[in-house]
Protein backbone atom coordinates (compact mmCIF):
# COMPACT_ATOMS: atom_id res chain seq x y z
CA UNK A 1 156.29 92.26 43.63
CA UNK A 2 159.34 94.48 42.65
CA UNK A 3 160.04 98.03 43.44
CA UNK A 4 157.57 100.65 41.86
CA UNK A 5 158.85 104.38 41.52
CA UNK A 6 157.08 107.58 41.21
CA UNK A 7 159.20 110.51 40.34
CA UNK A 8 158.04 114.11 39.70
CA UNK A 9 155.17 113.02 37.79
CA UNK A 10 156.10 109.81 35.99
CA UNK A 11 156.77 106.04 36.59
CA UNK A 12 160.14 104.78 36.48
CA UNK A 13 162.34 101.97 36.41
CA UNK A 14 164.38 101.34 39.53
CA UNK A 15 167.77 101.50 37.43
CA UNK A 16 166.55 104.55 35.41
CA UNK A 17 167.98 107.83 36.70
CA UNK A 18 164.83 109.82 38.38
CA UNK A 19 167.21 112.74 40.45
CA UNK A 20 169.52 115.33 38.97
CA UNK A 21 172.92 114.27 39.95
CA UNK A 22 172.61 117.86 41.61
CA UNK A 23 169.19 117.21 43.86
CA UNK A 24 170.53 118.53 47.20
CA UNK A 25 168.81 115.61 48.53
CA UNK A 26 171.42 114.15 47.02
CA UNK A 27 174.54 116.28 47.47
CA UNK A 28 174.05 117.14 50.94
CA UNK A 29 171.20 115.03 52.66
CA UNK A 30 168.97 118.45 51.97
CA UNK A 31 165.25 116.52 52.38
CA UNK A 32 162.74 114.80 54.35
CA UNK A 33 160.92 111.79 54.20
CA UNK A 34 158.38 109.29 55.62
CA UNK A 35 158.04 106.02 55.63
CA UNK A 36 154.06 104.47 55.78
CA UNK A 37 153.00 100.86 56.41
CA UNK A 38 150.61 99.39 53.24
CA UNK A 39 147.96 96.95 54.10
CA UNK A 40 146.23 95.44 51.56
CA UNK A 41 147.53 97.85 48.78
CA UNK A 42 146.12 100.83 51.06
CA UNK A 43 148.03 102.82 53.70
CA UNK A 44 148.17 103.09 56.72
CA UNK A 45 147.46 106.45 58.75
CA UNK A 46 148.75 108.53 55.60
CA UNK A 47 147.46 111.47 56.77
CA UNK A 48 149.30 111.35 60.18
CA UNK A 49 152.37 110.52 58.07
CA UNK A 50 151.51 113.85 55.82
CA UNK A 51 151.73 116.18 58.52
CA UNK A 52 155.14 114.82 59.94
CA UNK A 53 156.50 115.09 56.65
CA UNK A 54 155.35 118.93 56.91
CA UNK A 55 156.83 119.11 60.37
CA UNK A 56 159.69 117.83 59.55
CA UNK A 57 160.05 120.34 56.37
CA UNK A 58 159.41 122.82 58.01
CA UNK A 59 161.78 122.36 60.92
CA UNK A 60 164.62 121.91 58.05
CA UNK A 61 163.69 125.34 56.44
CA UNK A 62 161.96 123.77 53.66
CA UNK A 63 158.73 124.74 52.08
CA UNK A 64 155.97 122.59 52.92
CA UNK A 65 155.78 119.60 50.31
CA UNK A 66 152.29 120.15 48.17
CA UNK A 67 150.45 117.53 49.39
CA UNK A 68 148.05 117.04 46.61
CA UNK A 69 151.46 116.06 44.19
CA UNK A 70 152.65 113.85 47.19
CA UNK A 71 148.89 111.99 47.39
CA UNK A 72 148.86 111.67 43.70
CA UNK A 73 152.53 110.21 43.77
CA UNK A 74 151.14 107.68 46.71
CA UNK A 75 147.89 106.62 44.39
CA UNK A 76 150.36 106.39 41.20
CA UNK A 77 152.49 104.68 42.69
CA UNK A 78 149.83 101.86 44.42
CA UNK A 79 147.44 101.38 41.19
CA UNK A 80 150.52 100.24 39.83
CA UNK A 81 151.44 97.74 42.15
CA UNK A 82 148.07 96.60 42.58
CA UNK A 83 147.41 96.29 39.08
CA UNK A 84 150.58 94.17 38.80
CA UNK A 85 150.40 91.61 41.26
CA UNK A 86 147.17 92.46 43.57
CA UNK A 87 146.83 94.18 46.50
CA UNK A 88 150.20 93.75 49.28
CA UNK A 89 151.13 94.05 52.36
CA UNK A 90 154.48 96.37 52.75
CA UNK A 91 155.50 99.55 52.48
CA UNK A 92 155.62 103.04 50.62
CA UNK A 93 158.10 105.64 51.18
CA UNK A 94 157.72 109.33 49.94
CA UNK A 95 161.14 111.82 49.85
CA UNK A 96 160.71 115.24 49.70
CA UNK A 97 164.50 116.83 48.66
CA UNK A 98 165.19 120.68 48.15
CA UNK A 99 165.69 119.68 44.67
CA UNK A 100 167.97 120.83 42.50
CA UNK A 101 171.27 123.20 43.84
CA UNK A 102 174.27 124.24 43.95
CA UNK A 103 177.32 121.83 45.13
CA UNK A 104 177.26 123.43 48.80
CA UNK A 105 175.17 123.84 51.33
CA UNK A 106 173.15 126.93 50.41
CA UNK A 107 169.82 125.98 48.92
CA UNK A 108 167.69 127.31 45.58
CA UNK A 109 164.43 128.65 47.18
CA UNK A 110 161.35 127.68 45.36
CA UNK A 111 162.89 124.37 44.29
CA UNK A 112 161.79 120.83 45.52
CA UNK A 113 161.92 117.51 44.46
CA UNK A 114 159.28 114.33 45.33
CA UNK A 115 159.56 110.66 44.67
CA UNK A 116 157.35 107.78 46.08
CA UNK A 117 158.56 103.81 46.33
CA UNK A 118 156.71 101.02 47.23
CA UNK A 119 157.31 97.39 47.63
CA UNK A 120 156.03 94.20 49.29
CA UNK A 121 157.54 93.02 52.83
CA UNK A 122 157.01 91.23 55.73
CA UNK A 123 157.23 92.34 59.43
CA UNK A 124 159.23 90.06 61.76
CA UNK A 125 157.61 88.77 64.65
CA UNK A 126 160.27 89.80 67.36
CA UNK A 127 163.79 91.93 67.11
CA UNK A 128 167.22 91.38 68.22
CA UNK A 129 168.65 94.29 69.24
CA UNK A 130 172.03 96.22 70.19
CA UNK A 131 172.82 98.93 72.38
CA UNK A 132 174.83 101.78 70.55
CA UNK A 133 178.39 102.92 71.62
CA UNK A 134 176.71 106.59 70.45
CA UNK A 135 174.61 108.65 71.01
CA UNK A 136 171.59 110.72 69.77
CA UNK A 137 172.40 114.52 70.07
CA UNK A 138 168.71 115.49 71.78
CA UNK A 139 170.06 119.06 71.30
CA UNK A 140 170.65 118.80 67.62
CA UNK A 141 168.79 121.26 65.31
CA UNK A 142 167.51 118.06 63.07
CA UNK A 143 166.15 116.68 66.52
CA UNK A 144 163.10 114.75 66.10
CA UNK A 145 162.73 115.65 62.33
CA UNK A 146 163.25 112.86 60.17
CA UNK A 147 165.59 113.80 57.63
CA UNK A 148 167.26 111.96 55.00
CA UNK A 149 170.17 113.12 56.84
CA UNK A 150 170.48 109.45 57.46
CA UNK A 151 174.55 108.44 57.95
CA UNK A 152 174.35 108.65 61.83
CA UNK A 153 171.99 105.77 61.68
CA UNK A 154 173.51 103.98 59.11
CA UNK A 155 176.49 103.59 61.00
CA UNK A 156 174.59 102.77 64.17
CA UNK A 157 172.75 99.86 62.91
CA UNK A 158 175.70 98.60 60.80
CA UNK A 159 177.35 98.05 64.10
CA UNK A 160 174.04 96.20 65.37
CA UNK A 161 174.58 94.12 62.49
CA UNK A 162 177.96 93.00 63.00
CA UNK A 163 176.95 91.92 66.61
CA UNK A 164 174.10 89.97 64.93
CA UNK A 165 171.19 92.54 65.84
CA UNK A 166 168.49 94.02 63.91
CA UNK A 167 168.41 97.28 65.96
CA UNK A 168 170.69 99.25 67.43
CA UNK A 169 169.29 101.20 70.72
CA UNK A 170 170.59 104.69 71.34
CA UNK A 171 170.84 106.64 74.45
CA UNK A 172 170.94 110.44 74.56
CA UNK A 173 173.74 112.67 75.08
CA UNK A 174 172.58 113.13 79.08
CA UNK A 175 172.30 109.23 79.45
CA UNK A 176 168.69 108.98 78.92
CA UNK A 177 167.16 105.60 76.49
CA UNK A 178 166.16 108.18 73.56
CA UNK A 179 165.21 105.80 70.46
CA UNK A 180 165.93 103.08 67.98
CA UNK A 181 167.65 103.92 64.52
CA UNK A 182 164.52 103.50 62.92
CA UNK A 183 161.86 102.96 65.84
CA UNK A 184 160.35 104.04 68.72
CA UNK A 185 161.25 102.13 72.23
CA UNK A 186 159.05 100.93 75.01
CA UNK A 187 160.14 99.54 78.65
CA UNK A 188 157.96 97.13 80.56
CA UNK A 189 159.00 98.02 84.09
CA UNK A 190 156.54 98.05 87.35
CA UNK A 191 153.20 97.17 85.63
CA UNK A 192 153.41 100.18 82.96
CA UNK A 193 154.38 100.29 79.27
CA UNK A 194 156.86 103.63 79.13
CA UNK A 195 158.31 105.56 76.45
CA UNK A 196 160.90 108.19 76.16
CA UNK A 197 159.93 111.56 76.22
CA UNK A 198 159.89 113.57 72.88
CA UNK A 199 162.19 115.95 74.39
CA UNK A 200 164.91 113.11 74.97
CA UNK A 201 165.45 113.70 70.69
CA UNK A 202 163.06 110.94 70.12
CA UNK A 203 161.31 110.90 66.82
CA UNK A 204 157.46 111.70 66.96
CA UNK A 205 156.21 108.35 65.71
CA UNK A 206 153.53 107.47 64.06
CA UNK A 207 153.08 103.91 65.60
CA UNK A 208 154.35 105.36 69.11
CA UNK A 209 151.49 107.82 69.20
CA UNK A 210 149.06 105.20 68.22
CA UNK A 211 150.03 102.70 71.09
CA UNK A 212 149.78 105.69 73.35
CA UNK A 213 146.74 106.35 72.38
CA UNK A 214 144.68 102.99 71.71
CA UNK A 215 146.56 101.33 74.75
CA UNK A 216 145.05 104.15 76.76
CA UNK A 217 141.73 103.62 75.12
CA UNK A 218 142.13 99.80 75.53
CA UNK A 219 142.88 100.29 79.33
CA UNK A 220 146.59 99.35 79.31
CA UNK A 221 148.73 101.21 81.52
CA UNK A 222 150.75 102.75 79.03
CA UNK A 223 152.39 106.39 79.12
CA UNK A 224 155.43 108.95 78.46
CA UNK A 225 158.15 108.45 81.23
CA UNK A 226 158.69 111.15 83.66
CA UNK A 227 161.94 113.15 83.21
CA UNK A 228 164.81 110.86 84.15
CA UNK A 229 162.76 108.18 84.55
CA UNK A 230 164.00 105.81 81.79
CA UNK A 231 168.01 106.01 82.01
CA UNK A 232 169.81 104.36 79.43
CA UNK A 233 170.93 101.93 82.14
CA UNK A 234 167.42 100.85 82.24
CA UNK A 235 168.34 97.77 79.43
CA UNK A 236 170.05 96.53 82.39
CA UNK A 237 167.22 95.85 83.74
CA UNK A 238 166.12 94.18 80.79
CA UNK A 239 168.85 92.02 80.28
CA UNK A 240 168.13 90.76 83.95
CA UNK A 241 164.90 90.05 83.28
CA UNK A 242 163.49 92.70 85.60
CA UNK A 243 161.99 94.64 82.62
CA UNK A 244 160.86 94.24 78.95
CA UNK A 245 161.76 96.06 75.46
CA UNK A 246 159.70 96.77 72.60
CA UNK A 247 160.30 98.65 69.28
CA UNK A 248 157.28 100.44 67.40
CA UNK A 249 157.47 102.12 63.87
CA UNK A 250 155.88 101.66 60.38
CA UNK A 251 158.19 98.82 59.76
CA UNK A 252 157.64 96.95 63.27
CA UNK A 253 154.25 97.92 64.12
CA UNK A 254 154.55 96.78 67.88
CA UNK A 255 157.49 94.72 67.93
CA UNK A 256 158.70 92.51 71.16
CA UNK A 257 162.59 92.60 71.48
CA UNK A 258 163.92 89.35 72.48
CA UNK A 259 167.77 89.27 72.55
CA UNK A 260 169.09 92.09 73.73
CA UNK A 261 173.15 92.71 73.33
CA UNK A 262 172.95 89.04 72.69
CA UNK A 263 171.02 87.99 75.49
CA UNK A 264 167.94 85.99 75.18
CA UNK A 265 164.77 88.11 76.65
CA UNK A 266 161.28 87.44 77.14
CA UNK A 267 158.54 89.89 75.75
CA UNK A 268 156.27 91.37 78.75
CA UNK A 269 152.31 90.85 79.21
CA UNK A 270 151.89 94.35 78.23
CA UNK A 271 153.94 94.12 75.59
CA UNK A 272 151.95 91.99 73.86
CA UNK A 273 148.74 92.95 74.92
CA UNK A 274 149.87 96.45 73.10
CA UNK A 275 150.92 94.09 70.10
CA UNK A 276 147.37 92.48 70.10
CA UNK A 277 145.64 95.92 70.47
CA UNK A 278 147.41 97.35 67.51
CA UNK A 279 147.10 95.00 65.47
CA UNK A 280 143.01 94.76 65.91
CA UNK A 281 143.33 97.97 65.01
CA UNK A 282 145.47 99.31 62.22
CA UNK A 283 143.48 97.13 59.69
CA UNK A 284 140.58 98.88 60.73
CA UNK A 285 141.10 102.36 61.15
CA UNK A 286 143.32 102.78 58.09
CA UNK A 287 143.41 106.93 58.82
CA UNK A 288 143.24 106.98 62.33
């Protein structure tokens, strides 16, 4: 299927002009936004995704989005899709800017923009991922809000692409494994499935929390590492063989990383047991 756009209210083309030119989303990276996994022309855990996207408002000193205009964006935006080419699998994406402002930072109160995306894809099995040369600033004020503030990651995974990854794996400023550009990260290591604390600068995840929770519910040993317990070193571990790597996110769901700074890895038993779990799951509880 192509690329169907809802902005402020109205369908549009993708090569028709939706934003002022002034949208501080677009001047200065002034807005939020989430990205939500579509099954069968429905998605997935929207109303987990809703209340980041407040969070995450919030946290950048923006009024909380009105969630009835962002839901009827969402349903605009998948009746057309559907009625196009039938239900999908893939994903919708809703932005939330400070809408339209000045050409500095200082923002119009009262003043908001919202658009809503979706298109067709298809998850890869496995990733290939990179370790970045930077690092996440856990102390940042943006920590952990997911902003379209997006250039530090754009960079990041450009250089995972040019040594023939998919991901690029940051560390924090402190030397702790902190998160992927665009995912959550799990280590294998000594019979548990461990992710970075929230206070490393990770992103709260939406698939993260749900492996947390239905992994616990499933019996797998699966938790939050201890403080220091997951150094950034760690992936040398991984590269050894010793441990295992996994990515999670909306994109991903559970994902197994198998080359890691271009050596070839194997995904971990509880790796893919977590895999197996969420994907019983997601399908079934679409608003867990």
């Amino acid at each position: 299927m192509s690329l169907v756009i809802w902005a402020e209210g109205r369908l549009v083309a993708p090569e028709e002009a939706a934003l002022s030119a002034v949208d501080h989303g677009i001047t200065v990276g002034d807005g939020v936004f989430e990205t939500c996994t579509v099954f069968d022309g429905q998605v997935f855990a929207l109303t987990r995704h809703l209340a980041r996207l407040r969070r995450s408002a919030t946290g950048l000193g923006l009024e909380a989005p009105d969630e009835e205009k962002v839901r009827n964006g969402a349903a605009a935006v998948l009746e057309a899709a559907v009625a196009a080419d039938g239900p999908f699998d893939g994903r919708l994406r809703i932005t939330v800017t400070a809408g339209v402002g000045p050409l500095g930072s200082m923002r119009v109160p009262g003043a908001q923009s919202v658009v809503v995306a979706a298109q067709d894809s298809v998850m890869a099995p496995e990733s290939s991922s990179a370790r970045s040369p930077w690092p996440r600033n856990e102390r940042s004020p943006i920590a952990g809000l997911k902003t379209t503030s997006y250039a530090e990651n754009v960079v990041a995974l450009a250089h995972a692409k040019a040594e023939g990854a998919d991901e690029s794996i940051l560390p924090n400023t402190v030397g702790d494994l902190c998160e992927g550009t665009g995912s959550n990260v799990f280590v294998e290591r000594g019979g548990e499935l461990l992710t970075p604390r929230l206070d490393s600068g990770a992103l709260a995840g939406i698939t993260r929390a749900l492996v947390l929770e239905w992994g616990a519910e499933a019996g797998l040993p699966v938790r939050e590492a201890r403080p220091g317990e997951l150094p950034f070193s760690v992936l040398d571990e991984v590269t050894a063989g010793a441990a295992h790597l996994a990515l999670t996110s909306s994109g991903r769901n559970v994902q197994p990383v198998t080359r890691l700074d271009g050596v070839e890895v194997a995904a971990g038993e509880l790796t893919l047991a977590a895999r197996d779990v969420f994907e019983n799951l997601c399908r079934e509880r679409l608003d867990p």
